[in-house]
PDB file of N, CA and C in Angstrom:
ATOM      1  N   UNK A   1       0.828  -1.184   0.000  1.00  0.00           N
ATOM      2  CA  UNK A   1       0.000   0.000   0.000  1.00  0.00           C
ATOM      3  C   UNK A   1       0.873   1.248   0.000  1.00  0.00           C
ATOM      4  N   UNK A   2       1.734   1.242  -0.862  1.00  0.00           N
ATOM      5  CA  UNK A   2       2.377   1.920  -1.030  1.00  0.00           C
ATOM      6  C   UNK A   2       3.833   2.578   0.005  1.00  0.00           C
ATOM      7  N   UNK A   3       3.885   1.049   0.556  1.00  0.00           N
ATOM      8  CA  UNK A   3       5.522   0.997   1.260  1.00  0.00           C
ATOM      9  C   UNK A   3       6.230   1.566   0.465  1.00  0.00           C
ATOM     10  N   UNK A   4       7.340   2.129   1.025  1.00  0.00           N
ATOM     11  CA  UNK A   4       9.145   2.398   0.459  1.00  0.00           C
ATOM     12  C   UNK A   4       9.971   1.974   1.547  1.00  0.00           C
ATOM     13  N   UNK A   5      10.805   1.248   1.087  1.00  0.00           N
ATOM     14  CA  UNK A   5      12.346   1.090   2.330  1.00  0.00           C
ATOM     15  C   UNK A   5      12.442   2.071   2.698  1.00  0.00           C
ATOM     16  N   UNK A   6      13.477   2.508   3.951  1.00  0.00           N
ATOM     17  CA  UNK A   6      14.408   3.091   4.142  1.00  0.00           C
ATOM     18  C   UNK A   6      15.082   3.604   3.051  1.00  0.00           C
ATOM     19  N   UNK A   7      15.494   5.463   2.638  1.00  0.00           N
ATOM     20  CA  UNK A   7      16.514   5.541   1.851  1.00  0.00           C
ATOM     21  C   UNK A   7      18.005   5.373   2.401  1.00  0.00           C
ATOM     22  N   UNK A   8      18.980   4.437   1.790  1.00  0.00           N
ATOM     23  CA  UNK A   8      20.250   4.169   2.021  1.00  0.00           C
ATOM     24  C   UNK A   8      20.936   5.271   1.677  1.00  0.00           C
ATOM     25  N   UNK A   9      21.588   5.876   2.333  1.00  0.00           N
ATOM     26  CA  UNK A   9      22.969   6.742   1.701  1.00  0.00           C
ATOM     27  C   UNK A   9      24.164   5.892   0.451  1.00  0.00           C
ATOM     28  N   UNK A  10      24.795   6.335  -0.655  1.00  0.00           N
ATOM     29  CA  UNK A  10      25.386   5.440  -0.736  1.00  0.00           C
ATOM     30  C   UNK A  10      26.784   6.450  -0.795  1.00  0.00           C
ATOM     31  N   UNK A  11      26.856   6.136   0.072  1.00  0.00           N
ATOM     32  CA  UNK A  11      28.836   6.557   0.457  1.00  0.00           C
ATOM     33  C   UNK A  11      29.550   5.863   0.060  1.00  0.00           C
ATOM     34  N   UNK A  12      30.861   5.771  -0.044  1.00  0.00           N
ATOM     35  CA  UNK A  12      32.081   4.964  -0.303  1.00  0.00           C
ATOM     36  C   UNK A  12      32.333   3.918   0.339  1.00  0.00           C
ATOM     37  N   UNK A  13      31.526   3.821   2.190  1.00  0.00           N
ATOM     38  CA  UNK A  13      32.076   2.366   2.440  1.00  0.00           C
ATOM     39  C   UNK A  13      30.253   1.953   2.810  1.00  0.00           C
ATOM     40  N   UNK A  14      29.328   2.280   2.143  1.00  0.00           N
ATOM     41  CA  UNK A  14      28.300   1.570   1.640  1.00  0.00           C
ATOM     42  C   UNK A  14      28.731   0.417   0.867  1.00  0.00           C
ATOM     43  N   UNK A  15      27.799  -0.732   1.112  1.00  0.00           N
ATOM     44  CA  UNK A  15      27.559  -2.105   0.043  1.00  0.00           C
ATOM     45  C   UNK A  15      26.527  -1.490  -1.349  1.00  0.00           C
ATOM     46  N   UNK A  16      26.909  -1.698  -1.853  1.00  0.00           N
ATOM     47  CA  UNK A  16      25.959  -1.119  -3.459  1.00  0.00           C
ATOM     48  C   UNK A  16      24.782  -2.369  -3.219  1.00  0.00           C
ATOM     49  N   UNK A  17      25.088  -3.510  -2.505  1.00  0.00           N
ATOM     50  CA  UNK A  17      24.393  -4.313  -2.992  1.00  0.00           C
ATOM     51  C   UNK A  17      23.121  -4.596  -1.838  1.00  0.00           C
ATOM     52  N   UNK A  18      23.023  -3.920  -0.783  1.00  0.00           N
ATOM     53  CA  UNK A  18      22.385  -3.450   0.020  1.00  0.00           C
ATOM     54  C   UNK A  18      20.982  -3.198  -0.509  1.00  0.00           C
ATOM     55  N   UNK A  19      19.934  -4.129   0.200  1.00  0.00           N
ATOM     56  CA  UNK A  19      18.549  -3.561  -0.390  1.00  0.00           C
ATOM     57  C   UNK A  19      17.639  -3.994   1.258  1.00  0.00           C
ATOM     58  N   UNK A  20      16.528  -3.979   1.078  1.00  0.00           N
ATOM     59  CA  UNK A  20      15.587  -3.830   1.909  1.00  0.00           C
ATOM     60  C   UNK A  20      14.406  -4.942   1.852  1.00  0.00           C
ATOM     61  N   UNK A  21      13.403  -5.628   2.279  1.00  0.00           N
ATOM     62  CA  UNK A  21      12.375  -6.338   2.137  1.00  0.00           C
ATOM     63  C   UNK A  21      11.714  -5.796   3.179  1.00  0.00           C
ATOM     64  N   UNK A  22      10.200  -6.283   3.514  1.00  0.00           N
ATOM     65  CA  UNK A  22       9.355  -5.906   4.237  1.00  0.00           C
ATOM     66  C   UNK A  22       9.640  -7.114   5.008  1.00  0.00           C
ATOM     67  N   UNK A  23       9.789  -6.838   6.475  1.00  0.00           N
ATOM     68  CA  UNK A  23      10.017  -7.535   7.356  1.00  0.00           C
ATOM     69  C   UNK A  23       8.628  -8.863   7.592  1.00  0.00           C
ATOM     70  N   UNK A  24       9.154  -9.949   7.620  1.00  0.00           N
ATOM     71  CA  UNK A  24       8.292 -11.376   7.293  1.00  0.00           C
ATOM     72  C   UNK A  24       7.333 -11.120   8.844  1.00  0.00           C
ATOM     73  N   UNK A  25       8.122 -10.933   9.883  1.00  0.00           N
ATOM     74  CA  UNK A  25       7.533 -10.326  11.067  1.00  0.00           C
ATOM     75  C   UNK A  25       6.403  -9.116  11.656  1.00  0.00           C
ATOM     76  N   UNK A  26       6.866  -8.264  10.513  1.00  0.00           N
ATOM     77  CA  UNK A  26       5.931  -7.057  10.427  1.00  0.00           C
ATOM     78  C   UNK A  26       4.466  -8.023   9.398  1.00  0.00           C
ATOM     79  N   UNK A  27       5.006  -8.434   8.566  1.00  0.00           N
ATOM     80  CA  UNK A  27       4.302  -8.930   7.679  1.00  0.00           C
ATOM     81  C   UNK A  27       3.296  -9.546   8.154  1.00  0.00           C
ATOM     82  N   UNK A  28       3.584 -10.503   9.794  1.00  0.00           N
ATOM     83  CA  UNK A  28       2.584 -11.615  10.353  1.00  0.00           C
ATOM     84  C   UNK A  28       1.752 -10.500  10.247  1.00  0.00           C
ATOM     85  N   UNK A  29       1.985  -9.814  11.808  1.00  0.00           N
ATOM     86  CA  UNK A  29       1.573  -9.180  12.527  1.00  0.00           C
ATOM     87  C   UNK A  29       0.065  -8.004  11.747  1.00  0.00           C
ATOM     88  N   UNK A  30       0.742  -7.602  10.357  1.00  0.00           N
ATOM     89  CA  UNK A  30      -0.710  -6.988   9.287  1.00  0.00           C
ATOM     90  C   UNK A  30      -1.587  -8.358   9.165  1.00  0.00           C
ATOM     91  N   UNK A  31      -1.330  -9.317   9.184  1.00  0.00           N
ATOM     92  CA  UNK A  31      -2.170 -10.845   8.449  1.00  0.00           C
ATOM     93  C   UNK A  31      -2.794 -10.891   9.636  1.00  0.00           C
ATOM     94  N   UNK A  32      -2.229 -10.738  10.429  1.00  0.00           N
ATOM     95  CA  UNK A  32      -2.946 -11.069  12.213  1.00  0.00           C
ATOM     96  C   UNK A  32      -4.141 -10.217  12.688  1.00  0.00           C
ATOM     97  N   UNK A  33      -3.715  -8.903  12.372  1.00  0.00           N
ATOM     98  CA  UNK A  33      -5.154  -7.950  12.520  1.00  0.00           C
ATOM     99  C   UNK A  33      -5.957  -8.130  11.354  1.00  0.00           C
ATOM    100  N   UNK A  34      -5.717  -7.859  10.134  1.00  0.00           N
ATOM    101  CA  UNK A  34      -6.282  -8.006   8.723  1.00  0.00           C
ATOM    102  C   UNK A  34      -7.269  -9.419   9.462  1.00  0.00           C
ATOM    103  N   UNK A  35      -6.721 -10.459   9.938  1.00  0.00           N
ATOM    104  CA  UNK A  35      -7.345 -11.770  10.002  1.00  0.00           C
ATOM    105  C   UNK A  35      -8.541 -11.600  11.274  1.00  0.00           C
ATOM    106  N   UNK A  36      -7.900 -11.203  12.372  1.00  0.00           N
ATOM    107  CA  UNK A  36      -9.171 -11.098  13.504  1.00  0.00           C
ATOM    108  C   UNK A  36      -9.967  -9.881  13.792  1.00  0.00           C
ATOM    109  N   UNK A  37      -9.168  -8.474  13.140  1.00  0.00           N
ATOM    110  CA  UNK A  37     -10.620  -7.455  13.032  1.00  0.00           C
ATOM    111  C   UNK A  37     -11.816  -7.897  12.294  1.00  0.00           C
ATOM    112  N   UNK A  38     -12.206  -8.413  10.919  1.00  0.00           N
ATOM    113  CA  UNK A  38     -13.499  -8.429  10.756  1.00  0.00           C
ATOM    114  C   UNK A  38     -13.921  -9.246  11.832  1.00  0.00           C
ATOM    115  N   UNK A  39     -13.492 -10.922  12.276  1.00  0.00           N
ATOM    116  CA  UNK A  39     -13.928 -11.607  12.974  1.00  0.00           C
ATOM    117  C   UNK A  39     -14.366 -11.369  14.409  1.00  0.00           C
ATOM    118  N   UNK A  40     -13.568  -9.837  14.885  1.00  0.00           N
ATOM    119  CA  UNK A  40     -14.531  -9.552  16.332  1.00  0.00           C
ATOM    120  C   UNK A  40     -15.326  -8.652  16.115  1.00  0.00           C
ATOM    121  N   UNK A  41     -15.224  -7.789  14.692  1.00  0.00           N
ATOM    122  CA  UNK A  41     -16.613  -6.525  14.129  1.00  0.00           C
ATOM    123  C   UNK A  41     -17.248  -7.583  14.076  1.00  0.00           C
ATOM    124  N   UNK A  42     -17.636  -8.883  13.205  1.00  0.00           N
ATOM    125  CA  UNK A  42     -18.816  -9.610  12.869  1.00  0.00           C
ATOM    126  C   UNK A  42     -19.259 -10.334  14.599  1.00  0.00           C
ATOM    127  N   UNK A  43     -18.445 -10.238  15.212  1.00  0.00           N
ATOM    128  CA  UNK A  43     -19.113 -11.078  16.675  1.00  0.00           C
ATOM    129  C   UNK A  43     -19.651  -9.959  17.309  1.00  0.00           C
ATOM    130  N   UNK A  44     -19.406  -8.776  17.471  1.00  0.00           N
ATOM    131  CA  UNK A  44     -19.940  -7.335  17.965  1.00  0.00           C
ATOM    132  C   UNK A  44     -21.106  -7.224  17.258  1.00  0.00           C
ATOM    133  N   UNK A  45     -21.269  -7.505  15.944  1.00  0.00           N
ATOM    134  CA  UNK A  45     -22.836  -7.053  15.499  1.00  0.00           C
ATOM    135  C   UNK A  45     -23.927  -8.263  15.705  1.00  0.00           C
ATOM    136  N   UNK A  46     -23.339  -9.251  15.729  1.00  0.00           N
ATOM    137  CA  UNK A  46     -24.191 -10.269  16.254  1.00  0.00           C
ATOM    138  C   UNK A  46     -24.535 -10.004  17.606  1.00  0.00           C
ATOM    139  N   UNK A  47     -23.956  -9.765  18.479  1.00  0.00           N
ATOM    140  CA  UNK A  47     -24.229  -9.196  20.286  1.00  0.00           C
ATOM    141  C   UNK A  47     -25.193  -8.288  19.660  1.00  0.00           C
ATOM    142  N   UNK A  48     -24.773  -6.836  19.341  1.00  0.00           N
ATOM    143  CA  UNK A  48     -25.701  -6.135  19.636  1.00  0.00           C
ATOM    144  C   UNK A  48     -27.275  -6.194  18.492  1.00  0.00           C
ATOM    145  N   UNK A  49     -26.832  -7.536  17.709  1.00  0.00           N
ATOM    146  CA  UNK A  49     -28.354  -7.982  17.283  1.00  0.00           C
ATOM    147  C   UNK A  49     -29.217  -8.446  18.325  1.00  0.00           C
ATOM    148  N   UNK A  50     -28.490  -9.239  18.973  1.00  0.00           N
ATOM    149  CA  UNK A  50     -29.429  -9.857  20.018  1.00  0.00           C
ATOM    150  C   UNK A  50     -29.465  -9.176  21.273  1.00  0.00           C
ATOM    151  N   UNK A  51     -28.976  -8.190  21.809  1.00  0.00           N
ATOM    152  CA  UNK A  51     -29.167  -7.084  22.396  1.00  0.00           C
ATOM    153  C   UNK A  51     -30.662  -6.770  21.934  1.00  0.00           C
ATOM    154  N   UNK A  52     -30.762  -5.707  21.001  1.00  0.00           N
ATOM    155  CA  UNK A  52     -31.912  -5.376  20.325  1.00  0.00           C
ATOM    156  C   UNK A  52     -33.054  -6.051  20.890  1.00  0.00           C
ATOM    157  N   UNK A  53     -33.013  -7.273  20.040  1.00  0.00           N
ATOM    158  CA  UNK A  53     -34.111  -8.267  20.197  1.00  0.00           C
ATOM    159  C   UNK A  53     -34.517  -8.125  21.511  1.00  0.00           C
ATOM    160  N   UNK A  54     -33.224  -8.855  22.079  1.00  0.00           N
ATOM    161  CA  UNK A  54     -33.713  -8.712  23.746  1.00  0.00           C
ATOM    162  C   UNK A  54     -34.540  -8.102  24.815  1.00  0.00           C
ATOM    163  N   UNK A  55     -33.842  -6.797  24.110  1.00  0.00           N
ATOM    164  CA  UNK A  55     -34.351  -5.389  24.980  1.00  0.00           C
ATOM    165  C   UNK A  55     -35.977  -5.262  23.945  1.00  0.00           C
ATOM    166  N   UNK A  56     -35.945  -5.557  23.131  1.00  0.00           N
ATOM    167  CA  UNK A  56     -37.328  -5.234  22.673  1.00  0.00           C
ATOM    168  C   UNK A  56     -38.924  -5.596  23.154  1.00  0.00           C
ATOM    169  N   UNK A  57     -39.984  -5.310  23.849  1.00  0.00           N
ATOM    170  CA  UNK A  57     -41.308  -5.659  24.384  1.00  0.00           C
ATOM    171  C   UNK A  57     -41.448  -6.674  23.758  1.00  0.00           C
ATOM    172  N   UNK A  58     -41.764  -6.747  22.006  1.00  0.00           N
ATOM    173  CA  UNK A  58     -42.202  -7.858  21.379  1.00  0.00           C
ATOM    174  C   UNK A  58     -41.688  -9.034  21.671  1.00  0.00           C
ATOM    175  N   UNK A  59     -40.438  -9.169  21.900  1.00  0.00           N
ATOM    176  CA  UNK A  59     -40.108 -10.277  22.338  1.00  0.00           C
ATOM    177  C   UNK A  59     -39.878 -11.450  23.645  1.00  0.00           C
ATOM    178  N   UNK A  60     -40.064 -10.559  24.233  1.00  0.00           N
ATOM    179  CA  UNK A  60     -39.683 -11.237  26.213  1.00  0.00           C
ATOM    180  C   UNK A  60     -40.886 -11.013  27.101  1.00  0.00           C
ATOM    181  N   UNK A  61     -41.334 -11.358  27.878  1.00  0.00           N
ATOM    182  CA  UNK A  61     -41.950 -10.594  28.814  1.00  0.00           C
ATOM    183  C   UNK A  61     -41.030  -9.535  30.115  1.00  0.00           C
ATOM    184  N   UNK A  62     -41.518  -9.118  30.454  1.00  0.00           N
ATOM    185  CA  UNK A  62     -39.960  -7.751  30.768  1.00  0.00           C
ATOM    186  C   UNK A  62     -39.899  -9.051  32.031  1.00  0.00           C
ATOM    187  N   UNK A  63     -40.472  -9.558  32.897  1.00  0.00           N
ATOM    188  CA  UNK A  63     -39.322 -10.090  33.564  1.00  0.00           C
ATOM    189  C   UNK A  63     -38.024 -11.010  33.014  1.00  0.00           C
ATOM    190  N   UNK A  64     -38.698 -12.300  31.906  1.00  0.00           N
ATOM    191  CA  UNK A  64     -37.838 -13.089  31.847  1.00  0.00           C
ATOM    192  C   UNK A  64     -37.080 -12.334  30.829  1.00  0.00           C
ATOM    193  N   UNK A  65     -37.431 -11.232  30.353  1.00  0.00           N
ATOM    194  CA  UNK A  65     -36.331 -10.678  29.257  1.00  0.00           C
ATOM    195  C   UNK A  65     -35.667  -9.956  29.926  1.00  0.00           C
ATOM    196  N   UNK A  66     -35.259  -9.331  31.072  1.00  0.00           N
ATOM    197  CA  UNK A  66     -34.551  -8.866  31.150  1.00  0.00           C
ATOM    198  C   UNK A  66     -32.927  -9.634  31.977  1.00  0.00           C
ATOM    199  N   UNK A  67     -33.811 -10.756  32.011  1.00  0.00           N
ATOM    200  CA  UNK A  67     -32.530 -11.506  32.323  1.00  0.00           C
ATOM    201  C   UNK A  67     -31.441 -11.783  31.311  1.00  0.00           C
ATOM    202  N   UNK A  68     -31.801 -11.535  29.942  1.00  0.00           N
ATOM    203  CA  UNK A  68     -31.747 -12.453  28.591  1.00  0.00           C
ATOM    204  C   UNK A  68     -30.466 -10.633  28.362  1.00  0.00           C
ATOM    205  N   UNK A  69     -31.038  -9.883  28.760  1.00  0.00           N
ATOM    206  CA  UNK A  69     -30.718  -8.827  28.164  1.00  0.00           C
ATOM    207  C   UNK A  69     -29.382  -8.657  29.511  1.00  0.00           C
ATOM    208  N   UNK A  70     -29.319  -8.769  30.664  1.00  0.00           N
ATOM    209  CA  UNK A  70     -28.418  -8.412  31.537  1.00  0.00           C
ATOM    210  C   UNK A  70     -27.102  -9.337  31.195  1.00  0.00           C
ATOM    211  N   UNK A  71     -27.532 -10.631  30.636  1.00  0.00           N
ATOM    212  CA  UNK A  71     -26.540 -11.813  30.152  1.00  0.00           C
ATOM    213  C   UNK A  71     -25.888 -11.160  28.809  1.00  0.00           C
ATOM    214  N   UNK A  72     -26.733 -10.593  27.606  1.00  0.00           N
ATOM    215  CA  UNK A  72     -26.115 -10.234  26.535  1.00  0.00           C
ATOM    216  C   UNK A  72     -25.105  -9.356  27.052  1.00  0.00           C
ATOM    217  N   UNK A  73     -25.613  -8.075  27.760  1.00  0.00           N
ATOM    218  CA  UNK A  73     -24.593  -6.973  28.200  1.00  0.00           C
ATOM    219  C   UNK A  73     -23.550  -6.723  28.968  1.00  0.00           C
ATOM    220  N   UNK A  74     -23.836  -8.061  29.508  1.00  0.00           N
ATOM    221  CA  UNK A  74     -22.193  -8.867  29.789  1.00  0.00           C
ATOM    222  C   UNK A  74     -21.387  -9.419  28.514  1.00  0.00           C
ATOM    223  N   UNK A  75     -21.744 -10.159  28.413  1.00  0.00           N
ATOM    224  CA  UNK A  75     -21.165 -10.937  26.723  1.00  0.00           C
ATOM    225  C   UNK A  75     -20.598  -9.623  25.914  1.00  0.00           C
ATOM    226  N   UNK A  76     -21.364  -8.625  26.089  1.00  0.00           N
ATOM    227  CA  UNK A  76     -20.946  -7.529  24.813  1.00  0.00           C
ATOM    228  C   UNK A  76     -19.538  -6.883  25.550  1.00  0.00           C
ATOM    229  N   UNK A  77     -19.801  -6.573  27.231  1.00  0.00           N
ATOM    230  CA  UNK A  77     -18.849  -5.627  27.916  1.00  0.00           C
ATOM    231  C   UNK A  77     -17.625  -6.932  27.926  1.00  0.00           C
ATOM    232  N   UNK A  78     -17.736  -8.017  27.564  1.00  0.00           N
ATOM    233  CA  UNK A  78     -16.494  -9.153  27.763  1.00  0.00           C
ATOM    234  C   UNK A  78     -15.663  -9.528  26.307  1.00  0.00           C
ATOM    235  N   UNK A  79     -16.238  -9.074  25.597  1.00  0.00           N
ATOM    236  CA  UNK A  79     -15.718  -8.642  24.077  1.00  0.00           C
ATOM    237  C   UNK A  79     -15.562  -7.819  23.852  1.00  0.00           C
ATOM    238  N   UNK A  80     -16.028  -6.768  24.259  1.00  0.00           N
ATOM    239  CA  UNK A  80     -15.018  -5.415  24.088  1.00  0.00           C
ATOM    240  C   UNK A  80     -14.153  -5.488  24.646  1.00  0.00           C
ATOM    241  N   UNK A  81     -13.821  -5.480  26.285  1.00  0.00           N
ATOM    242  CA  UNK A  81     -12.381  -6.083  26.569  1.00  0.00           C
ATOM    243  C   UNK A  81     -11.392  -6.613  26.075  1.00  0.00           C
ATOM    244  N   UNK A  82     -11.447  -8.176  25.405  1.00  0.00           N
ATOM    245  CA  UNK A  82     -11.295  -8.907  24.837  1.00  0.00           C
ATOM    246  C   UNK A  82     -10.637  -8.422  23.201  1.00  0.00           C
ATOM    247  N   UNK A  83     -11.389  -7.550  22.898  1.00  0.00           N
ATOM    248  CA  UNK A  83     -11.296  -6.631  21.591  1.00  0.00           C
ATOM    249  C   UNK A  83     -10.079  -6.342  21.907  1.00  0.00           C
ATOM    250  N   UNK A  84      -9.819  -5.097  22.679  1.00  0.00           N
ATOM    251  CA  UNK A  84      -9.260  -3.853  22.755  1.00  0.00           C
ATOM    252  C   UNK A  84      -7.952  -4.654  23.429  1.00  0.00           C
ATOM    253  N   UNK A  85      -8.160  -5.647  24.154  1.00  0.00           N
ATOM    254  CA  UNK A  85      -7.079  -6.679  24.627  1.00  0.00           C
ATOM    255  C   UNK A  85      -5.819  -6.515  23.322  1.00  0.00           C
ATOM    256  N   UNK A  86      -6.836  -7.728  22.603  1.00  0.00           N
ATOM    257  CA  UNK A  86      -6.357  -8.232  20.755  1.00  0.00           C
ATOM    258  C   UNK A  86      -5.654  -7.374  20.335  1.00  0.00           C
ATOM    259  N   UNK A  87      -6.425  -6.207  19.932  1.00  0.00           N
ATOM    260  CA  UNK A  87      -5.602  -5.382  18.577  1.00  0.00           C
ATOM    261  C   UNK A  87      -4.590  -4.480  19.622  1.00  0.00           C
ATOM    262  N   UNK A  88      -4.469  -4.333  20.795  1.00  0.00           N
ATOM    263  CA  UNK A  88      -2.998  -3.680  21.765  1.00  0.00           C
ATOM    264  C   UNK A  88      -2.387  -4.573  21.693  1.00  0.00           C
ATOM    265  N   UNK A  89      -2.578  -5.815  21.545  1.00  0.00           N
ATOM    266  CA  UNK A  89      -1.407  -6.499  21.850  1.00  0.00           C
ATOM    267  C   UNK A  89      -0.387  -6.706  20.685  1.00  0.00           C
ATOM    268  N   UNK A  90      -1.763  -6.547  19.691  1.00  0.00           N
ATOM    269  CA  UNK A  90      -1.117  -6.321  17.622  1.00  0.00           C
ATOM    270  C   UNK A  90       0.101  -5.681  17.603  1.00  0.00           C
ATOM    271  N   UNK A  91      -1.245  -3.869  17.879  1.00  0.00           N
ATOM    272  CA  UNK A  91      -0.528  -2.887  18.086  1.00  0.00           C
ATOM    273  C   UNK A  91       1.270  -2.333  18.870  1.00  0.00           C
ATOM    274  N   UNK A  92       1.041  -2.853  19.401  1.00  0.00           N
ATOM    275  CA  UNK A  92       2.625  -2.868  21.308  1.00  0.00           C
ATOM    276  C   UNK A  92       3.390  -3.404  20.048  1.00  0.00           C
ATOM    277  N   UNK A  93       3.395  -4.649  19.443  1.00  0.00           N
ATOM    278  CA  UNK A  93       4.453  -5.836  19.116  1.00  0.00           C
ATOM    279  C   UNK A  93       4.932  -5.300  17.390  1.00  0.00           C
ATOM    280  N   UNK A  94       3.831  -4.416  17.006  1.00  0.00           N
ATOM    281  CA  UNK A  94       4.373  -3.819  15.446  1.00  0.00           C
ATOM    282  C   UNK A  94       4.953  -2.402  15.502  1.00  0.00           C
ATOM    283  N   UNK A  95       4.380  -2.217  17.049  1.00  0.00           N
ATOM    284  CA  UNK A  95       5.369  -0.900  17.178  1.00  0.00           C
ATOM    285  C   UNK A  95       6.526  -1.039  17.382  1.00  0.00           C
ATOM    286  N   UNK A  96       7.097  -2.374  18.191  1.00  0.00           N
ATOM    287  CA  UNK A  96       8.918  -2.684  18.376  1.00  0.00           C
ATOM    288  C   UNK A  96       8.964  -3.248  17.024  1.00  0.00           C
ATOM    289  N   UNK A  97       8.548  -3.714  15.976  1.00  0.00           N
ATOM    290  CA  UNK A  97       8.552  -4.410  15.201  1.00  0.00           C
ATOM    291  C   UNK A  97       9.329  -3.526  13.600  1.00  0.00           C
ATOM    292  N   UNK A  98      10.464  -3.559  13.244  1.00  0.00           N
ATOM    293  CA  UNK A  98      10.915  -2.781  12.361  1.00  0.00           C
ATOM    294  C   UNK A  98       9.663  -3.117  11.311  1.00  0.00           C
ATOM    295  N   UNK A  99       9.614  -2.381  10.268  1.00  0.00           N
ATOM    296  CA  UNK A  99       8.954  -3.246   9.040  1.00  0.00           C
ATOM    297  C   UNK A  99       9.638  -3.233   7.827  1.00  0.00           C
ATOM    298  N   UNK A 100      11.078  -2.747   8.048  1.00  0.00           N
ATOM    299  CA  UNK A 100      11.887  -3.430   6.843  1.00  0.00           C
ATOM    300  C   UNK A 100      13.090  -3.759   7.454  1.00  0.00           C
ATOM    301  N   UNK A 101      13.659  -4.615   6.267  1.00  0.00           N
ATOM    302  CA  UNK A 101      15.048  -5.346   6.950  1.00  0.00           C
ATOM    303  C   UNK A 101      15.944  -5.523   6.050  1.00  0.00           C
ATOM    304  N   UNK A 102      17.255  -5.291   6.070  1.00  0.00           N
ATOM    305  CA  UNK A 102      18.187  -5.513   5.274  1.00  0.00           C
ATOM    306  C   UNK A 102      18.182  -6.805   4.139  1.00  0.00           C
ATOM    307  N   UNK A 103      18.782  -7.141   3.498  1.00  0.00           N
ATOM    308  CA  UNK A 103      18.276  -8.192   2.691  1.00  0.00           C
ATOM    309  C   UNK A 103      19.345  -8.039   1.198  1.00  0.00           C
ATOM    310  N   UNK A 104      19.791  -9.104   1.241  1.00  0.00           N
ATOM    311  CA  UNK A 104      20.960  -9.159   0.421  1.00  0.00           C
ATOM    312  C   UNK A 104      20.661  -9.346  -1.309  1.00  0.00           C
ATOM    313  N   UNK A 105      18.944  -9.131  -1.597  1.00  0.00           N
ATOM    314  CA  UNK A 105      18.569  -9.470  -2.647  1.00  0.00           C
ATOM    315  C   UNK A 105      18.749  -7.756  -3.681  1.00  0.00           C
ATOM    316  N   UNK A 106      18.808  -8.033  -4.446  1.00  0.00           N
ATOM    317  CA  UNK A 106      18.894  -6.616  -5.038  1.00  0.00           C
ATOM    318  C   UNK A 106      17.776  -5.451  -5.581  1.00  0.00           C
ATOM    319  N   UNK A 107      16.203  -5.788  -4.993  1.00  0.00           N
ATOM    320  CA  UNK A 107      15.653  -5.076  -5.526  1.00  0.00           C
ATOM    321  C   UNK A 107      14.647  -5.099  -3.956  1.00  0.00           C
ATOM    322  N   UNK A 108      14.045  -4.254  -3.405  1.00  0.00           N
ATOM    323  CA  UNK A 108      13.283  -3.871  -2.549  1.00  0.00           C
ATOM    324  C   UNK A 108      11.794  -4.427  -2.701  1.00  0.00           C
ATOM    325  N   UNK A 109      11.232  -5.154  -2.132  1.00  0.00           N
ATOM    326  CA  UNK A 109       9.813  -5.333  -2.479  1.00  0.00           C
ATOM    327  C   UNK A 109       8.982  -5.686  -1.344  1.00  0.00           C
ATOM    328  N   UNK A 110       7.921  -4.689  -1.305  1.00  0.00           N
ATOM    329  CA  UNK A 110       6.762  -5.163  -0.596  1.00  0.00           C
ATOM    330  C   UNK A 110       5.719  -5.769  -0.071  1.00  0.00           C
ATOM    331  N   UNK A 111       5.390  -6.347   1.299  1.00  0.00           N
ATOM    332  CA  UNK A 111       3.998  -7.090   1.308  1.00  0.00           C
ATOM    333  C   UNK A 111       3.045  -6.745   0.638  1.00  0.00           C
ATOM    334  N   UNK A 112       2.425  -7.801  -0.291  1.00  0.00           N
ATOM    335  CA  UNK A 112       1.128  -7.543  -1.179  1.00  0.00           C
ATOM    336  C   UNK A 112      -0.117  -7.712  -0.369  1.00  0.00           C
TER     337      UNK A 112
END
């Protein structure tokens, strides 16, 4: 998405042959969020589908529904946690995480 290496200086006791890749590490770490953000957006809209429902007259009688509804709004407040857990922990590990790396190949190229 429109990565660039590092620009190299090339001085006199530079390697000419010096190039760059996108770090295989940095690389997880995009596959890792890319992979479990939709999967906790799609579990968040399912909660607060059945939230809805829950909380709705048509469906419960308000006593036994509101049990139905105090259980969802746990479930929802234990995935958001859970959420915000996930993508900090992404986040923390791609921030120490260079995202390019030296590489003895001669042309620079990026995660697709």
């Amino acid at each position: 998405h429109g990565e660039t290496p590092p620009i190299s200086s090339t001085g006199p006791l530079d390697d000419p042959q010096r190039a760059w890749e996108f770090n295989p590490d940095y690389q997880r770490l995009v596959v890792a969020w890319n992979t479990v953000l939709p999967r906790l957006e799609e579990l968040k809209t399912v909660l607060d589908k059945a939230y809805a429902l829950a909380k709705s007259p048509q469906t419960w009688e308000a006593p036994v529904g509101e049990r139905y509804v105090k259980d969802i709004r746990e479930w929802r407040t234990r995935l958001s946690a859970y959420r915000h857990a996930v993508l900090t922990a992404i986040s923390d590990e791609a921030a120490d995480t260079p995202r390019w790396v030296q590489t003895t190949a001669n042309a620079p190229h990026a995660f697709q």
